[in-house]
N, C-alpha and C. Protein backbone atom coordinates (compact mmCIF):
# COMPACT_ATOMS: atom_id res chain seq x y z
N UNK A 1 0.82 -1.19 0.00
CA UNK A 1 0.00 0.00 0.00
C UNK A 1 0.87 1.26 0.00
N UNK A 2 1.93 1.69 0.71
CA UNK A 2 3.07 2.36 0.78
C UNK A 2 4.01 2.07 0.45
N UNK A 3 4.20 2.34 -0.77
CA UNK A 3 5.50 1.78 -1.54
C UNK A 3 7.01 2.57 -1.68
N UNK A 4 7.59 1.62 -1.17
CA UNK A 4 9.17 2.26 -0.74
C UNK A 4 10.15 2.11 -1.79
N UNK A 5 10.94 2.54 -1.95
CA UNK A 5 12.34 1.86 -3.04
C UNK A 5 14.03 2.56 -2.53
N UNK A 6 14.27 1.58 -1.61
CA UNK A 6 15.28 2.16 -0.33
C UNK A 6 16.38 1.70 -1.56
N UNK A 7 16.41 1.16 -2.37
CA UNK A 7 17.92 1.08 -3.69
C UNK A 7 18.06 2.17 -4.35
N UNK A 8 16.58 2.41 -4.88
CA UNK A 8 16.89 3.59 -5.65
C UNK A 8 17.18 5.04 -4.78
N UNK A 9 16.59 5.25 -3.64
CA UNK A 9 16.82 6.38 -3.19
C UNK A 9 18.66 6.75 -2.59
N UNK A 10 18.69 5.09 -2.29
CA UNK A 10 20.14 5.71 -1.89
C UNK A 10 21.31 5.19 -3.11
N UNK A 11 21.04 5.09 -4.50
CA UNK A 11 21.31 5.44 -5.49
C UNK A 11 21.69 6.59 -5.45
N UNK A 12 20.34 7.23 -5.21
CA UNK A 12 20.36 8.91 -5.85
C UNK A 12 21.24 9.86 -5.14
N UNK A 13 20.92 9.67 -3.46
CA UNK A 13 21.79 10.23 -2.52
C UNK A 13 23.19 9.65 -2.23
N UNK A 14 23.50 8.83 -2.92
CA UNK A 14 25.18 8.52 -2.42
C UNK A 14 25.76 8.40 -3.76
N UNK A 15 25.42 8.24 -4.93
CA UNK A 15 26.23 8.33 -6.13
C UNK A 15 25.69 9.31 -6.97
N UNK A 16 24.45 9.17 -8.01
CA UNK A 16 24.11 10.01 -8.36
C UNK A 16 23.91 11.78 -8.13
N UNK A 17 23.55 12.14 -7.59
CA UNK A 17 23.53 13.30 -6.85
C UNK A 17 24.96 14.06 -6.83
N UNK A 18 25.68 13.28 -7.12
CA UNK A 18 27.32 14.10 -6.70
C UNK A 18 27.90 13.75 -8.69
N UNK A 19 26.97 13.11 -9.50
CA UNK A 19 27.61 12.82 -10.86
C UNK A 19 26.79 13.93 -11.76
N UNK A 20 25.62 14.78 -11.52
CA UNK A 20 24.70 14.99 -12.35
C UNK A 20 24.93 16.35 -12.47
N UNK A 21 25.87 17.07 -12.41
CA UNK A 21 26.38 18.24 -12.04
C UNK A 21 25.14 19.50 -12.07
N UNK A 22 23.98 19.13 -10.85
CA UNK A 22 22.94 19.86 -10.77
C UNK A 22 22.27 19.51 -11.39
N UNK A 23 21.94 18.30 -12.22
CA UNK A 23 21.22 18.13 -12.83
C UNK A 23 19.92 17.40 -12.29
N UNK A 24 20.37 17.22 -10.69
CA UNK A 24 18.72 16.78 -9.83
C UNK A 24 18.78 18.04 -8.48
N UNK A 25 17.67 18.18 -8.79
CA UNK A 25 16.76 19.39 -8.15
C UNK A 25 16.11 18.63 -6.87
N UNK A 26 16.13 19.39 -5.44
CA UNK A 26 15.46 18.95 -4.63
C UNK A 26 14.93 20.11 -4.62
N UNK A 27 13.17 19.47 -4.10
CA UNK A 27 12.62 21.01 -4.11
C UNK A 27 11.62 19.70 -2.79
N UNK A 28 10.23 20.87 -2.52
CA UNK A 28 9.75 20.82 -1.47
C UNK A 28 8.05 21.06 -2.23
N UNK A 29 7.14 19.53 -1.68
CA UNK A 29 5.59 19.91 -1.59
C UNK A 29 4.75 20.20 -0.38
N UNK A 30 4.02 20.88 -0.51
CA UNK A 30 3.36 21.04 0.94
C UNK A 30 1.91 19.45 0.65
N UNK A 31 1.16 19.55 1.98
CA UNK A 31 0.31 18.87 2.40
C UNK A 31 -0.73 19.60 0.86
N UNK A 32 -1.38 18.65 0.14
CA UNK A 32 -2.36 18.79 -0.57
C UNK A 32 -1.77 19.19 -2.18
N UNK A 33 -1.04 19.65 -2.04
CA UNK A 33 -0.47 20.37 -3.48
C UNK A 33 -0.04 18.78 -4.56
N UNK A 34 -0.26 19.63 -5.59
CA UNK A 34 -0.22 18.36 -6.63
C UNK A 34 0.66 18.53 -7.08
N UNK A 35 1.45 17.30 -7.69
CA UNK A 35 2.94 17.91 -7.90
C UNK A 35 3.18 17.14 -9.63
N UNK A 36 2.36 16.15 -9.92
CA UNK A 36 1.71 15.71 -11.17
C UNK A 36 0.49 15.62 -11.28
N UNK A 37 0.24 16.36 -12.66
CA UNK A 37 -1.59 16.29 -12.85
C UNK A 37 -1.96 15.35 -13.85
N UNK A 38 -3.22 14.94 -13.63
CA UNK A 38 -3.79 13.74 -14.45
C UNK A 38 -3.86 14.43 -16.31
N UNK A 39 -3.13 13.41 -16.96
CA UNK A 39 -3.65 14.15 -18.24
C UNK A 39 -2.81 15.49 -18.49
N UNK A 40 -1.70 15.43 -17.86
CA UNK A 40 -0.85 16.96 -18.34
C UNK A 40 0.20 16.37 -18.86
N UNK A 41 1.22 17.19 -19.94
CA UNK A 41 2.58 16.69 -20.28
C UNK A 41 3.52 16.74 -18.93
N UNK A 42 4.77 16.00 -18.85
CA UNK A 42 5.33 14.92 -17.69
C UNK A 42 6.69 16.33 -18.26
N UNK A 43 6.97 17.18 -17.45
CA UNK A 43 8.06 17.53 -18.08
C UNK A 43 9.32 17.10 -17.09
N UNK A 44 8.96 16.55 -15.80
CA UNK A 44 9.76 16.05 -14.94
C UNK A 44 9.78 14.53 -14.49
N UNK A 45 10.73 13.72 -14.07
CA UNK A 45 10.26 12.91 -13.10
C UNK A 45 10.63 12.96 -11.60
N UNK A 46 10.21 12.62 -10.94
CA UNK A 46 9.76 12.61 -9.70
C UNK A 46 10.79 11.53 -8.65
N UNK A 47 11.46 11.57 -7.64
CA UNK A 47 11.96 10.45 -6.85
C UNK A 47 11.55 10.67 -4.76
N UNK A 48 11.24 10.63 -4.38
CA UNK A 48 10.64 11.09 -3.12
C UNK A 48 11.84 10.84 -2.40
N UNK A 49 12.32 11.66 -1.46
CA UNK A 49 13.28 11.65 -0.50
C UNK A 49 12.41 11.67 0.54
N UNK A 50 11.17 12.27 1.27
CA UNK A 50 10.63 12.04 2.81
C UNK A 50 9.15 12.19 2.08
N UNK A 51 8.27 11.92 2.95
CA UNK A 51 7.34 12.00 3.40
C UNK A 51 6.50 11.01 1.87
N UNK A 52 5.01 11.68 2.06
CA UNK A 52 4.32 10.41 1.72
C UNK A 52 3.83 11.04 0.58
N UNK A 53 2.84 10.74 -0.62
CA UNK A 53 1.95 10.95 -1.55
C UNK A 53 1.30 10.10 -2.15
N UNK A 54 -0.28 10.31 -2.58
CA UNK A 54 -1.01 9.57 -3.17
C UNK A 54 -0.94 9.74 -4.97
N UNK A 55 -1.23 8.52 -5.18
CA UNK A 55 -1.14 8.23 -6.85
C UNK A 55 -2.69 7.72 -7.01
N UNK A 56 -3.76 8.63 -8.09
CA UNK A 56 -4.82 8.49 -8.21
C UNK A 56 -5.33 9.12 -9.50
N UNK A 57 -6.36 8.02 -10.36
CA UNK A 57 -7.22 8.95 -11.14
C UNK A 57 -8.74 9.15 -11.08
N UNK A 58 -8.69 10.38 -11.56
CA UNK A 58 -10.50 11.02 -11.39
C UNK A 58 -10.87 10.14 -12.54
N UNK A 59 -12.00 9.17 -12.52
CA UNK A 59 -12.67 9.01 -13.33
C UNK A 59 -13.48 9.80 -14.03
N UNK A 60 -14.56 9.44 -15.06
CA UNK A 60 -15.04 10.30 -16.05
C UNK A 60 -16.38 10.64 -14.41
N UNK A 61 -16.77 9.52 -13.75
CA UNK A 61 -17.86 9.70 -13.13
C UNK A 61 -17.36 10.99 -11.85
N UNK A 62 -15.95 11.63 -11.51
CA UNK A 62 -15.68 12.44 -11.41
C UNK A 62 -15.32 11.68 -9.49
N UNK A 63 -15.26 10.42 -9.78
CA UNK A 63 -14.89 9.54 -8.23
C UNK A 63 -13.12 9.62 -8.29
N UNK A 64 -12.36 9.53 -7.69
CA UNK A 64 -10.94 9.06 -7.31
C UNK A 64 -10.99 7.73 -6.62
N UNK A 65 -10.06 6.63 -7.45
CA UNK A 65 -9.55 5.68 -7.29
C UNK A 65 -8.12 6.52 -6.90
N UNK A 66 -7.76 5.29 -5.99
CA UNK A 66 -6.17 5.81 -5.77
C UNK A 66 -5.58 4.45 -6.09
N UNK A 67 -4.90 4.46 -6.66
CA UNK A 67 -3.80 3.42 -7.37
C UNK A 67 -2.67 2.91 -6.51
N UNK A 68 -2.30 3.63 -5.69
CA UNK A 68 -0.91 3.60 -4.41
C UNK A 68 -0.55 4.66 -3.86
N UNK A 69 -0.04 4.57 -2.82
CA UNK A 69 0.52 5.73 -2.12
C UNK A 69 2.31 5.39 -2.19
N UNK A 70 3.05 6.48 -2.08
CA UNK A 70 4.42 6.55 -2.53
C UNK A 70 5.04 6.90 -1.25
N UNK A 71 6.19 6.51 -0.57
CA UNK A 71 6.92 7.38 0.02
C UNK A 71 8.42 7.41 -0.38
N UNK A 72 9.22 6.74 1.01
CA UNK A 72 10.72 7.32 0.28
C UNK A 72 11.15 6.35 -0.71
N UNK A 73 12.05 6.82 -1.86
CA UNK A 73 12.50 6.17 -3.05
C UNK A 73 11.46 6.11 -4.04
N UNK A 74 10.43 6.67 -3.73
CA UNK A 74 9.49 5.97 -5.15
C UNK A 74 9.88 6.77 -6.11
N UNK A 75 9.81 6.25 -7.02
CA UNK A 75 9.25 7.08 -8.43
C UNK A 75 7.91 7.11 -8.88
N UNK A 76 7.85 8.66 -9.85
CA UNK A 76 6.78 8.40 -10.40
C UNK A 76 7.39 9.63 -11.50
N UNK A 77 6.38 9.87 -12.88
CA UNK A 77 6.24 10.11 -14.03
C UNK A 77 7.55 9.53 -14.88
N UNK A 78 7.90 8.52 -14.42
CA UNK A 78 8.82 7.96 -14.79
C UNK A 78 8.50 7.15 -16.47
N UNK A 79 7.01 6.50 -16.73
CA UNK A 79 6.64 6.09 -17.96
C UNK A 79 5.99 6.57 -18.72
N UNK A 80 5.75 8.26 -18.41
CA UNK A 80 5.67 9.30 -19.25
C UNK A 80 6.75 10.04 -19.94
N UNK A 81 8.00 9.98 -19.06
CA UNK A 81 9.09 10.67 -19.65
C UNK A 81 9.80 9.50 -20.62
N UNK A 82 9.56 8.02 -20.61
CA UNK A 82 9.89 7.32 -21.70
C UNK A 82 9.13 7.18 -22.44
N UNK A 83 7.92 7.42 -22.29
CA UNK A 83 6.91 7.03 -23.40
C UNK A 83 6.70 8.17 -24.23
N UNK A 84 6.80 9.42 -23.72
CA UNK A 84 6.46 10.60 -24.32
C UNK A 84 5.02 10.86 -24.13
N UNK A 85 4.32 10.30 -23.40
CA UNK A 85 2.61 10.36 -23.07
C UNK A 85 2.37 11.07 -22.04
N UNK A 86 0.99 11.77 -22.05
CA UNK A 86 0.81 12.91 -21.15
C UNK A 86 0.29 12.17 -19.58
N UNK A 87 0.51 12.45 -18.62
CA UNK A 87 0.42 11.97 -17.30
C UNK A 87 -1.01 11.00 -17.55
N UNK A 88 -0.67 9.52 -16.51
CA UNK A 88 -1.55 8.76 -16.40
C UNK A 88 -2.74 8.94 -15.20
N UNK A 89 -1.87 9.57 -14.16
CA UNK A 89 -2.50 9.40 -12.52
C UNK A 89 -2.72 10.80 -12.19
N UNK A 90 -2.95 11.36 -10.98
CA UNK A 90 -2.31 12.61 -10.68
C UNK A 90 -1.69 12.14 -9.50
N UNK A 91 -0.49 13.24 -8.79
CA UNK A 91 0.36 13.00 -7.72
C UNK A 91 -0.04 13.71 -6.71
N UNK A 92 -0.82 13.93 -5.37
CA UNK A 92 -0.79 14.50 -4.75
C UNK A 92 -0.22 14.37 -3.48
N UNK A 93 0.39 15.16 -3.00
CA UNK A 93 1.11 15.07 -1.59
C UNK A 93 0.40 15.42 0.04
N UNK A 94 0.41 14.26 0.46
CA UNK A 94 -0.55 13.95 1.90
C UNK A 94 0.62 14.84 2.64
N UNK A 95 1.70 14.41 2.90
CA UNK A 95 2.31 15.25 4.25
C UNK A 95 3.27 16.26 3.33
N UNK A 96 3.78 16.86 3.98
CA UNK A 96 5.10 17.43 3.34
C UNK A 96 6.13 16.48 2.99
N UNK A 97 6.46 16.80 1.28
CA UNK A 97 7.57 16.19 0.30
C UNK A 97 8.13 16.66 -0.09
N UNK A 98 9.49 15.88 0.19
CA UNK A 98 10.63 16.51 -0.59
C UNK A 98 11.52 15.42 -1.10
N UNK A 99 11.78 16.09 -2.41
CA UNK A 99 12.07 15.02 -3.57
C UNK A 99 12.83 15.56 -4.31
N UNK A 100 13.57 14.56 -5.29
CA UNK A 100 14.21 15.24 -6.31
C UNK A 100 14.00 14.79 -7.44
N UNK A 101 13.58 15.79 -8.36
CA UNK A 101 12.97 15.90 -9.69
C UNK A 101 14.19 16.19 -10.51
N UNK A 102 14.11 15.32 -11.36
CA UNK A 102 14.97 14.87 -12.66
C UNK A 102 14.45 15.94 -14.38
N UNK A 103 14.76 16.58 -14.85
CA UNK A 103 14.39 16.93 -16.11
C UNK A 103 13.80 16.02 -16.84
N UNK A 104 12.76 15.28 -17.86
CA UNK A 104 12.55 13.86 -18.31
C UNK A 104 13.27 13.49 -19.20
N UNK A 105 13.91 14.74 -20.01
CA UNK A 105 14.65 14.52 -21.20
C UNK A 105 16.54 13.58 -20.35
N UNK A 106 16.93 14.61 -19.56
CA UNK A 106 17.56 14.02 -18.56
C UNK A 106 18.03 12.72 -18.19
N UNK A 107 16.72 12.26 -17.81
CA UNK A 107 16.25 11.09 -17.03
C UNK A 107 16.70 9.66 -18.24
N UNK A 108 16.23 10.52 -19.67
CA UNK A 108 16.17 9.14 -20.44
C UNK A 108 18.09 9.36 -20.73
N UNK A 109 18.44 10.37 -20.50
CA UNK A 109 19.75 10.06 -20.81
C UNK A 109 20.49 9.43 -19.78
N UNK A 110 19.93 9.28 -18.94
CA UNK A 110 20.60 8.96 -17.47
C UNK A 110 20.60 7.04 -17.70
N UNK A 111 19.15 6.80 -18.11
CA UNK A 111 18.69 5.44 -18.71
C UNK A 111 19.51 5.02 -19.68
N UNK A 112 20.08 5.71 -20.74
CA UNK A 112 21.25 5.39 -21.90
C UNK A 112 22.28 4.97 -21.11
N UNK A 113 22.43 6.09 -20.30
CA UNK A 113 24.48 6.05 -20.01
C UNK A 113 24.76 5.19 -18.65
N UNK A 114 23.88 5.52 -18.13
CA UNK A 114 24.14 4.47 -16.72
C UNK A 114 23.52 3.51 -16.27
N UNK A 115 24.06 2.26 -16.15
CA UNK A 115 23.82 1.18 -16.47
C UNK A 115 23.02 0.58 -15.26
N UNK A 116 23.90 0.95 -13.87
CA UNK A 116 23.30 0.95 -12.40
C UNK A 116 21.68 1.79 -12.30
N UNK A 117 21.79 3.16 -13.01
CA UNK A 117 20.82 3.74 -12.79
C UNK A 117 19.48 3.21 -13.34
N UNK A 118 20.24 2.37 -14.99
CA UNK A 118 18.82 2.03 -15.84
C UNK A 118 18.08 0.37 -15.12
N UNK A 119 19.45 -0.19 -14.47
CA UNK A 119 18.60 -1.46 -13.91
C UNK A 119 17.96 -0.88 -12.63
N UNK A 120 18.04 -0.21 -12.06
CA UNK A 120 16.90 0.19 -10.67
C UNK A 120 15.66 0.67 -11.42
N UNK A 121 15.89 1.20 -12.50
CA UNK A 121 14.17 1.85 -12.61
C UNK A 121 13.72 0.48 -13.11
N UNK A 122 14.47 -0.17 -14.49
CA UNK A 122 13.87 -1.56 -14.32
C UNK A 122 13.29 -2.17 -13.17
N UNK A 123 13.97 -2.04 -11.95
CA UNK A 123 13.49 -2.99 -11.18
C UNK A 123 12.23 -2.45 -10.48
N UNK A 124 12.14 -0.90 -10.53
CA UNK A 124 11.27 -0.07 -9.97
C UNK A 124 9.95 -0.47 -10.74
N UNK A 125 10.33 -0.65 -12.05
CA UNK A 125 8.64 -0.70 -13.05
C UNK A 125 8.16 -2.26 -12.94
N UNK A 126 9.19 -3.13 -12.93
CA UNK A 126 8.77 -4.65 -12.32
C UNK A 126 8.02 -4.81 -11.25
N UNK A 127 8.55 -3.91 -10.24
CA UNK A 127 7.82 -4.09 -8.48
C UNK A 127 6.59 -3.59 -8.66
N UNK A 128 6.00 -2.44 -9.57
CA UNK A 128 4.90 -1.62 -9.39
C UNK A 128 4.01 -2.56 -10.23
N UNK A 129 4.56 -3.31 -11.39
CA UNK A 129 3.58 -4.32 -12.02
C UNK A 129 3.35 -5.10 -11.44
N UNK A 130 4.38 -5.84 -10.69
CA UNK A 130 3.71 -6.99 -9.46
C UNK A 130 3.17 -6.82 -8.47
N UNK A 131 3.32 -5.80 -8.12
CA UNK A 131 2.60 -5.18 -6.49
C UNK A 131 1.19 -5.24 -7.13
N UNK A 132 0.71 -4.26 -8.47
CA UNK A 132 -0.90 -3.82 -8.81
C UNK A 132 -1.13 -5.76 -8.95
N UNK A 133 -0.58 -6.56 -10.34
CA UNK A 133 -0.92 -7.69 -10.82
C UNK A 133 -1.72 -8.07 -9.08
N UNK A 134 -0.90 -8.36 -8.00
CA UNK A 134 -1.13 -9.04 -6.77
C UNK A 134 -1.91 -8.17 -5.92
N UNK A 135 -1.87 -6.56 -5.95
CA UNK A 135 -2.98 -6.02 -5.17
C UNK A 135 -4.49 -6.21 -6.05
N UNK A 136 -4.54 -6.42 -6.90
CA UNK A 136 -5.94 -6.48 -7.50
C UNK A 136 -6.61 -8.10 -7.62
N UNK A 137 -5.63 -8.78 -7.49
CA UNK A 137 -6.20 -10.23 -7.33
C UNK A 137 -6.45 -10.54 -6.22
N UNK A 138 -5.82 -10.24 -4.86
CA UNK A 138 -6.07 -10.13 -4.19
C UNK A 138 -7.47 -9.47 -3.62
N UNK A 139 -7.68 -8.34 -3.96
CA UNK A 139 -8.92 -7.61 -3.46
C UNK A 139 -10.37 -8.23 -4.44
N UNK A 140 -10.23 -8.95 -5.40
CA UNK A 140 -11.24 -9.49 -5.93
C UNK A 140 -11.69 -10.96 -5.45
N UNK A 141 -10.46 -11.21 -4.79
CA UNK A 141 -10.44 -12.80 -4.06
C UNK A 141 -11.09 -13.03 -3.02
N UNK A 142 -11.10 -11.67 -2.18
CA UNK A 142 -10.91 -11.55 -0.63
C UNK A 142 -12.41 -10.74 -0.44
N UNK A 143 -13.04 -10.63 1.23
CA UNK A 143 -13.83 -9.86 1.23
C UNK A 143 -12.89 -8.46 1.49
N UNK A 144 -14.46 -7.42 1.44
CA UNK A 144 -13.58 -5.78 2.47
C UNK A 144 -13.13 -6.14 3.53
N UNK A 145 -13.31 -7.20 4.20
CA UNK A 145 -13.04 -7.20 5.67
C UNK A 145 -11.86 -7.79 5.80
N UNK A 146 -11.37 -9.03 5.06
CA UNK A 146 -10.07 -9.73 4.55
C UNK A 146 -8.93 -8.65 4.35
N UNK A 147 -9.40 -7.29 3.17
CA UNK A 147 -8.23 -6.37 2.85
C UNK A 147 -7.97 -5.73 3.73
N UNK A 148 -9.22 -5.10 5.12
CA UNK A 148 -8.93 -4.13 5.81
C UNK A 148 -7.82 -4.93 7.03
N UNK A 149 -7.92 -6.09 7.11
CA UNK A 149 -7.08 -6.95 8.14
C UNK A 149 -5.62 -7.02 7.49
N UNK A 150 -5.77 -7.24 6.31
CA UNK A 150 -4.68 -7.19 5.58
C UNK A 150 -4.09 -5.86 5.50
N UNK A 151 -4.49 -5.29 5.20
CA UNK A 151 -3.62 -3.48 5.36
C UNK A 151 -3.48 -3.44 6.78
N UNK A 152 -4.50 -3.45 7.66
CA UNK A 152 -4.20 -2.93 9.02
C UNK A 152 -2.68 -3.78 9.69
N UNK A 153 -2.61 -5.06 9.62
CA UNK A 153 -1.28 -6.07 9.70
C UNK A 153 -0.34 -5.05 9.08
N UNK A 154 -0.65 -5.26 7.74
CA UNK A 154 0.75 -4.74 7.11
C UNK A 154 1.24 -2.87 7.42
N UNK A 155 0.23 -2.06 7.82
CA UNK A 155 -0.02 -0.45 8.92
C UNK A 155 -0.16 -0.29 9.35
N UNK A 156 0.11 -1.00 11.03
CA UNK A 156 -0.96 -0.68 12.10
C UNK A 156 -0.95 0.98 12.14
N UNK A 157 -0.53 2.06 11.68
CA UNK A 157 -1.32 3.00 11.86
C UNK A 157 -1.47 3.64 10.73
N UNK A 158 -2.60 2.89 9.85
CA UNK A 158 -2.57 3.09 8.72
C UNK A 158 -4.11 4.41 9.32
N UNK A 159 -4.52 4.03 10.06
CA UNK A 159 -5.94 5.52 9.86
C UNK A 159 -5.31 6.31 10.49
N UNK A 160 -4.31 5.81 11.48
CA UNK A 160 -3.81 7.69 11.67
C UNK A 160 -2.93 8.56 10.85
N UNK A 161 -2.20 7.90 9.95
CA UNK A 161 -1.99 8.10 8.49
C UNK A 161 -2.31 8.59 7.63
N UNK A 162 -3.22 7.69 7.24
CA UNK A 162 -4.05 8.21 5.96
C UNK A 162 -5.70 8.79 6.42
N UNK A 163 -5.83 9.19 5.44
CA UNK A 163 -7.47 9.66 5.97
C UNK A 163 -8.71 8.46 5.57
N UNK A 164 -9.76 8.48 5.82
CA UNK A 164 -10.44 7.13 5.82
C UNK A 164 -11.57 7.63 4.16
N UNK A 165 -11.36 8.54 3.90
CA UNK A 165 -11.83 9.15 2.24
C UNK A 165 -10.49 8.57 1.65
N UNK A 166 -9.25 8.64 1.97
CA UNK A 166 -8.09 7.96 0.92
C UNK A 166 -8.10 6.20 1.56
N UNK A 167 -8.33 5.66 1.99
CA UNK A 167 -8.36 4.65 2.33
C UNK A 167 -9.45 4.33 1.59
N UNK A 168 -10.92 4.51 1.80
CA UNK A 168 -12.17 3.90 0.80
C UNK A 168 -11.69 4.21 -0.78
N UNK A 169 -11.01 5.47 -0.85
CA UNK A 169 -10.97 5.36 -2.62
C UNK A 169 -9.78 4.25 -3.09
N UNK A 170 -8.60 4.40 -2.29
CA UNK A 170 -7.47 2.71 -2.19
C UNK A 170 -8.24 1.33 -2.28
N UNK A 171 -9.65 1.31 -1.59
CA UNK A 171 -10.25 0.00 -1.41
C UNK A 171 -11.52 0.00 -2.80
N UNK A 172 -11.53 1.55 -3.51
CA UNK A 172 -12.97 1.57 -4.16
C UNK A 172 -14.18 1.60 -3.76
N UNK A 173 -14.00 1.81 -2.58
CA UNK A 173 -15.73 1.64 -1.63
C UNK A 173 -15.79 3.05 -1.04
N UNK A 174 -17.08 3.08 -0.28
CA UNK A 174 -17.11 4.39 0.28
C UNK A 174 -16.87 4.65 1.19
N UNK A 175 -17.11 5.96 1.91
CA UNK A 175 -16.54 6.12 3.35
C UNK A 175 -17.35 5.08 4.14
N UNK A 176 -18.58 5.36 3.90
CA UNK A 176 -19.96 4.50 4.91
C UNK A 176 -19.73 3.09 4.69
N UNK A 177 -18.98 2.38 3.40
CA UNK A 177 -19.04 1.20 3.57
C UNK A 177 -17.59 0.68 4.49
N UNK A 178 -16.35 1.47 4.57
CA UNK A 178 -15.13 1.54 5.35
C UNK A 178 -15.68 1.38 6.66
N UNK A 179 -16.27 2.80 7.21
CA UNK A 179 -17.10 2.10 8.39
C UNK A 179 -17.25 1.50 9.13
N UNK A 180 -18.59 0.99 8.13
CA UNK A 180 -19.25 -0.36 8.67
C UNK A 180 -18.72 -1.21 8.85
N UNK A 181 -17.13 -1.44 7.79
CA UNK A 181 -16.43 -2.58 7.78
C UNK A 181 -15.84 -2.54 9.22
N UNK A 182 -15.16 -1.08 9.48
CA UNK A 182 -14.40 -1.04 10.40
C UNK A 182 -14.88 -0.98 11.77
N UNK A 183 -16.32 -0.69 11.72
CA UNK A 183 -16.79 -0.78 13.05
C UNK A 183 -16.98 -2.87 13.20
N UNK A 184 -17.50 -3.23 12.09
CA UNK A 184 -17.44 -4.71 12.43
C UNK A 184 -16.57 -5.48 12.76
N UNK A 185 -15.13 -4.86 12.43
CA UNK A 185 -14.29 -5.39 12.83
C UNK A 185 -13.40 -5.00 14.31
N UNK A 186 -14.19 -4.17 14.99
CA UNK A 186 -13.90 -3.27 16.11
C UNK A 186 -12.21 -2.68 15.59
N UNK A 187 -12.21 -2.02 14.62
CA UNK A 187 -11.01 -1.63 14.09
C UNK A 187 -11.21 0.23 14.61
């Protein structure tokens, strides 16, 4: 549910970072601010050094699914700046983030020339396909009450965390059905 990538981040901070001669930017998001929008061109990518953010799209019915939440090491607009396609998700930031954003044009040269750098994002886009492949089979397998035991194990402070509107849109259900779940489960 909180997806980490402790290789790539200390990639960035112990080798990279000292090779790119300024060429990665740490900058700073506050609580709520979006830092990728759904459906915009990707002119950066993204690597999280602290804190947390949600990955989500507005459907046409104008609901938010959230896809994952990110913290340290993740990436994201990472298969927009290779694909050349305009943002899939949007990025918004739950606590204060700070990260360092790559140019995309950059990024793919970084993917050419360095060989260490191009197998971590490999391994980065492998983990995010197996994590969704196994979070979605999972939640079609299982009841609400199965996933909420299952997240709560794997967060015990996953509601003081997250908010229980980003938790029902993570699960697809609503607040009232979170709830109910969670009052049945004296959670």
């Amino acid at each position: 549910m909180i997806r980490k990538n402790a290789d790539l981040l200390q990639y960035i901070t112990k080798v990279l970072i000292h090779k790119t001669d300024n060429k990665l930017l740490e900058v700073l998001y506050s609580p709520t601010e979006i830092i990728l929008d759904q459906r915009k061109k990707v002119f950066y990518v993204h690597i999280i050094k602290s804190g947390m953010a949600k990955c989500y799209l507005t459907e046409d019915n104008g609901n938010d699914f959230i896809q994952e939440f990110f913290s340290e090491g993740e990436i994201f607009g990472e298969l927009e700046a290779i694909n050349g396609d305009l943002s899939f998700c949007c990025i918004e930031a739950i606590t204060p983030v700070q990260a360092y954003k790559i140019e995309a044009q950059y990024f793919n040269t970084l993917l050419e020339k360095d060989p260490t750098f191009n197998k971590l994002i490999l391994k980065a886009l492998a983990k995010k396909l197996n994590y969704t492949a196994i979070r979605h089979a999972y939640n079609q397998s299982h009841t609400l009450e199965d996933n909420l035991l299952r997240l709560q194990k794997q967060y015990p402070a996953l509601i003081e965390q997250i908010s229980k509107q980003d938790i029902a849109n993570y699960l697809g259900i609503t607040v009232r059905s979170l709830n109910r779940s969670l009052a049945k489960l004296g959670i």
